[in-house]
Protein backbone atom coordinates (compact mmCIF):
# COMPACT_ATOMS: atom_id res chain seq x y z
CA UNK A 1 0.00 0.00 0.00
CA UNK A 2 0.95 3.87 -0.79
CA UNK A 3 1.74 4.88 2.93
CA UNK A 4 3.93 1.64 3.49
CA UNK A 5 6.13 3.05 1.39
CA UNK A 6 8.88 4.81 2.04
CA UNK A 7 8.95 8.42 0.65
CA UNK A 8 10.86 9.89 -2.86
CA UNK A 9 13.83 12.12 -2.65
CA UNK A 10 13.62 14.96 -4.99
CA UNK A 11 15.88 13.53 -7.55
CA UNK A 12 13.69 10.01 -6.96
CA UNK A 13 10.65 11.75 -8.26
CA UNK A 14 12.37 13.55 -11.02
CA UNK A 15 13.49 10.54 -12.51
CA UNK A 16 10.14 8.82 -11.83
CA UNK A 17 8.28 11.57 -13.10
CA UNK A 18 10.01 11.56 -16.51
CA UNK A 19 10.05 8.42 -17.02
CA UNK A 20 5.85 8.34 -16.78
CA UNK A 21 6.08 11.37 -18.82
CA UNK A 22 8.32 10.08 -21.71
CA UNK A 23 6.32 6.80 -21.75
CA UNK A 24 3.51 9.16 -22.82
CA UNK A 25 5.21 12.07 -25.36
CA UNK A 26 8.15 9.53 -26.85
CA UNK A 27 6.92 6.33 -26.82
CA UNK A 28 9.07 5.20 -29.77
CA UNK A 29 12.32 5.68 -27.44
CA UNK A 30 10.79 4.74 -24.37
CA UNK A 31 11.77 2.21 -21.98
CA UNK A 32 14.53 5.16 -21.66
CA UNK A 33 18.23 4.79 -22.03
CA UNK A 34 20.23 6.12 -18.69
CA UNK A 35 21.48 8.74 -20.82
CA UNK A 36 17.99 10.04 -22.14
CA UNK A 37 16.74 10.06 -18.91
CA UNK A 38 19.74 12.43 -17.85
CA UNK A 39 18.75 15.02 -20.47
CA UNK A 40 15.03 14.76 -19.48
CA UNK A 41 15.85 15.10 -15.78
CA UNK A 42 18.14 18.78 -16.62
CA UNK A 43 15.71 20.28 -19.16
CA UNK A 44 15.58 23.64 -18.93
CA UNK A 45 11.55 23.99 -19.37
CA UNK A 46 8.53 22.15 -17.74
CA UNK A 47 10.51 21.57 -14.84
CA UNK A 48 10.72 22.82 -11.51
CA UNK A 49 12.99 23.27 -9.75
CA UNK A 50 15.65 22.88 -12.63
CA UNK A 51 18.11 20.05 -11.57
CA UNK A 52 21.69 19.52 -13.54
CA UNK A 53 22.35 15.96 -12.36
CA UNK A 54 25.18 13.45 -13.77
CA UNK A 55 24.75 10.14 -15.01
CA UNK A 56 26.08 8.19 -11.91
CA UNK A 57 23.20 10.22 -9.71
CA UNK A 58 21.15 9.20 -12.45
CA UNK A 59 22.18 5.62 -11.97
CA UNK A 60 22.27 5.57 -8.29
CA UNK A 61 18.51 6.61 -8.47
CA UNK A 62 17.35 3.90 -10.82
CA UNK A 63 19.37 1.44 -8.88
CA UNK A 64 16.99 2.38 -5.29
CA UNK A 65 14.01 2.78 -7.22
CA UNK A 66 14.82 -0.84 -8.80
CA UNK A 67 14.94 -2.64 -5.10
CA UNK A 68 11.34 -1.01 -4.22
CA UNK A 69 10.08 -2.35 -7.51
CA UNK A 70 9.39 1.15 -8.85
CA UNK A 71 11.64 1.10 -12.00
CA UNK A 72 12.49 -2.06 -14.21
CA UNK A 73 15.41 -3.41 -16.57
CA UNK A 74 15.02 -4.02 -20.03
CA UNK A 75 17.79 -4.51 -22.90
CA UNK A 76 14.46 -3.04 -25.44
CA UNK A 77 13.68 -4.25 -28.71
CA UNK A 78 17.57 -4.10 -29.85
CA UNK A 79 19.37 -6.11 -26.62
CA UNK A 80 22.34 -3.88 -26.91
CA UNK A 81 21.75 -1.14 -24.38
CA UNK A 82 19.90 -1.08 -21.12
CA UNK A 83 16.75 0.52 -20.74
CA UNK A 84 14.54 1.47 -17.86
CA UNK A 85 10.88 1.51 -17.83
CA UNK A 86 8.64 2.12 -14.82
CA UNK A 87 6.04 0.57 -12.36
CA UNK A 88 4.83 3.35 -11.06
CA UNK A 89 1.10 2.97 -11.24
CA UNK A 90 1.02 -0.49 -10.26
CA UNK A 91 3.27 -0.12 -6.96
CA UNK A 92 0.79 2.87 -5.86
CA UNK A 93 -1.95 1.38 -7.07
CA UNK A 94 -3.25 4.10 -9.39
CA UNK A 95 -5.35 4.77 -12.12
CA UNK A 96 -2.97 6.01 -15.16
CA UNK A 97 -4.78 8.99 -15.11
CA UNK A 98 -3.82 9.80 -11.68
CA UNK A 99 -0.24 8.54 -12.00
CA UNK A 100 -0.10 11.24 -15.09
CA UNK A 101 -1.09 14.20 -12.73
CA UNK A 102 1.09 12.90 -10.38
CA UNK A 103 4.01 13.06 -12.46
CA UNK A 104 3.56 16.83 -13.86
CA UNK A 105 3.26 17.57 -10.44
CA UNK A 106 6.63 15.96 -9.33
CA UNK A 107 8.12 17.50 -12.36
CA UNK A 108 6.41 20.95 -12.37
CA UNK A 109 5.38 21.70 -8.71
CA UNK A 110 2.76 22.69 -7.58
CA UNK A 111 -0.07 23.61 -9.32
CA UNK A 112 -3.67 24.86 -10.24
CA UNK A 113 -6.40 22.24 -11.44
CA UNK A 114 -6.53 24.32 -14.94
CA UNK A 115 -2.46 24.84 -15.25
CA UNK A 116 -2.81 20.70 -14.42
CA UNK A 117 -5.02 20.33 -17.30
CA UNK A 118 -3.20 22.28 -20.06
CA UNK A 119 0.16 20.52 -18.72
CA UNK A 120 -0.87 17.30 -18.52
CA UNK A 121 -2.80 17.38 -22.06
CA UNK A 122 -0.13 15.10 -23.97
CA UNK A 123 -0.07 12.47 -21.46
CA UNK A 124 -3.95 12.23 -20.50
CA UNK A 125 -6.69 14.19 -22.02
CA UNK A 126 -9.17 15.51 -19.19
CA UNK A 127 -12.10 17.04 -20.63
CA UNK A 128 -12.27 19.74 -18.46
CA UNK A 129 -10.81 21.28 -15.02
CA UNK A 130 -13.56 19.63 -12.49
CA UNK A 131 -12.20 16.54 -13.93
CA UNK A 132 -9.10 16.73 -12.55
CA UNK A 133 -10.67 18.52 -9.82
CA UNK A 134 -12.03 14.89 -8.84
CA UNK A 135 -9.22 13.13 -9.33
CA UNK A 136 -7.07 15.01 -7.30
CA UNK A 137 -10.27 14.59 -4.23
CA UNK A 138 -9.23 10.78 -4.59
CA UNK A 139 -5.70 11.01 -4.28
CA UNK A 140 -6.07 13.67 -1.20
CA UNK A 141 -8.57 11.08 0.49
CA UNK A 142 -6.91 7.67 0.14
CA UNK A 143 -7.75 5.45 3.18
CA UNK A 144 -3.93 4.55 2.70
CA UNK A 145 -2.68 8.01 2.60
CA UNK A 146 -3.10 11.05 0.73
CA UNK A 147 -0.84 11.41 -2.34
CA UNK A 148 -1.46 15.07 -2.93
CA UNK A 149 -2.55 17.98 -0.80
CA UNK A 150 -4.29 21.47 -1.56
CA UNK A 151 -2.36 24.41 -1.02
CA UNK A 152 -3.69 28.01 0.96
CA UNK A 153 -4.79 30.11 -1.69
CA UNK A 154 -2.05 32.93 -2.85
CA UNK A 155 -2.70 36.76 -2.97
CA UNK A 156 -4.25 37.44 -5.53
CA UNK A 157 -4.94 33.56 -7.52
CA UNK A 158 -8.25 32.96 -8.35
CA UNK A 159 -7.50 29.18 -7.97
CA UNK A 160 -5.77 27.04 -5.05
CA UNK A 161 -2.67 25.15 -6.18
CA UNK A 162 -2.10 21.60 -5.43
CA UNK A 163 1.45 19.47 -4.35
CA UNK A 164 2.08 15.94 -4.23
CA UNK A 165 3.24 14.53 -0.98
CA UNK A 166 5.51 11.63 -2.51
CA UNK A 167 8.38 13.64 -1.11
CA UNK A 168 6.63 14.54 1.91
CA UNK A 169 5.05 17.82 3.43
CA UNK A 170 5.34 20.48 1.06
CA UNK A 171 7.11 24.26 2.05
CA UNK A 172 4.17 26.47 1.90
CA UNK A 173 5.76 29.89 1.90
CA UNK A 174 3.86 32.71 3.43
CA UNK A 175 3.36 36.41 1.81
CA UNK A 176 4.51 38.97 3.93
CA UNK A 177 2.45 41.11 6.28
CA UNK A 178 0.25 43.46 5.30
CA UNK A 179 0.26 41.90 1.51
CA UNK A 180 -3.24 43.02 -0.35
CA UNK A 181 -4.71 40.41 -1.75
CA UNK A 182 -7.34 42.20 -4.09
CA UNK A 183 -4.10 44.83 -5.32
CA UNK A 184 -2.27 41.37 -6.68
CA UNK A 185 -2.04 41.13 -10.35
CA UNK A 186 -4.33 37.97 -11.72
CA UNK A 187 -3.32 35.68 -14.78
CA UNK A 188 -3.60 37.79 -18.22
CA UNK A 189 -3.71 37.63 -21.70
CA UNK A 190 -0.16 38.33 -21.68
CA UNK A 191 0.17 35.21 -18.78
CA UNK A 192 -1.81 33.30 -21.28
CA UNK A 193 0.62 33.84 -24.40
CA UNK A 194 3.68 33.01 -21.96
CA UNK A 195 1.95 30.12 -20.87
CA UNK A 196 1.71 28.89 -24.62
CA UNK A 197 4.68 29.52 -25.58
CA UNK A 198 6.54 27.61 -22.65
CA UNK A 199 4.04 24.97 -23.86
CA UNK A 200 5.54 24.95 -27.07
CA UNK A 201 8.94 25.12 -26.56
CA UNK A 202 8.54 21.63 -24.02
CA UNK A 203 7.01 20.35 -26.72
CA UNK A 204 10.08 21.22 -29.26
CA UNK A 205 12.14 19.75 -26.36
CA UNK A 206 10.51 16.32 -26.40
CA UNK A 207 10.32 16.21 -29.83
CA UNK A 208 14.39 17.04 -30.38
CA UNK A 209 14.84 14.42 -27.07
CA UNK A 210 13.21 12.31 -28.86
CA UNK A 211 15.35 12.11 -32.24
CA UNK A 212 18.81 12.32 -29.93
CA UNK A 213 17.59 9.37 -28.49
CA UNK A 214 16.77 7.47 -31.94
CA UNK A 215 20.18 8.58 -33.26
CA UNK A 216 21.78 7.55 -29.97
CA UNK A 217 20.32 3.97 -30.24
């Protein structure tokens, strides 16, 4: 069960989290080579915090995740190089709709139910934001412990952000005295375009991951 577990380290639920993710946007690479999971571990966009690990922490992290029966080996269609593949769903018992939102949130942060949405929209299509909405209600209300947790509203969001607690409590930082709420700038147009863009340019990532990977194999 979930809260038998022992929790992730950060770098645990990167490498978790892209693996889920590139199972998803690259299947044609995917299980992943250690070196392709590197790159997606350090990419510059769609992740947060931005890590720059090596391929021995890489390694290392496979290797625990491997004894709990989170990650797998496979020498892939070719036999020449290993690959790694994970288990995540199936150790947490999850629906893979959940174990998608789960991952954006290990490799995005936290988030809103609608940023969860628009982020999670190559790996699981949810019609709308109440959808997610509901799933994230299961996952806070497991009888074997809550896998994500709903954050105090910020100054100024219309929406509450939500964390996953595979790593444990999240920091919740708190804005400084006297901070007014209503004078807080709300999500724009000009939010909106950013938003896109960033989309696109992950999107340009996985596709250019992808073909390193190809011409790597």
């Amino acid at each position: 069960m979930a809260n038998e577990l022992p929790g992730l380290t950060p770098v645990e639920a990167r490498v978790l989290g892209v693996l889920v993710e590139k199972s998803k946007t690259t299947p044609d690479v995917y299980p992943l080579t250690v070196n392709s999971l590197t790159s997606g571990c350090n990419q510059k966009t769609s992740r947060d915090p931005v890590m720059n690990l090596d391929e021995a922490e890489i390694q290392a992290t496979l290797d625990a995740l491997r004894a709990r029966a989170l990650v797998m080996e496979t020498f892939g269609a070719s036999g020449r190089v290993l690959r790694y593949a994970h288990n995540f769903p199936k150790v947490y018992s999850l629906p893979s709709a959940a174990a998608d939102l789960l991952a954006v949130l290990m490799l995005r942060g936290p988030q809103t139910a609608s940023e969860l949405r628009a982020n999670c929209e190559r790996l699981h299509h949810f019609a709308d934001a109440s959808t997610v909405e509901a799933y994230l209600d299961e996952l806070a209300g497991r009888a074997d412990g809550a896998l994500v947790v709903k954050l105090p509203r910020q100054p100024g969001a219309r929406e509450r952000r939500w964390a996953h607690l595979l790593c444990g409590q999240p920091e919740v930082t708190t804005p400084p005295a006297g901070t007014d709420a209503a004078a807080a700038p709300s999500a724009g147009p000009a939010d909106e375009r950013i938003a896109g863009l960033e989309a696109r340019i992950a999107r340009l990532e996985q596709v250019v991951a992808g073909l390193e990977a190809r011409l790597g194999a």
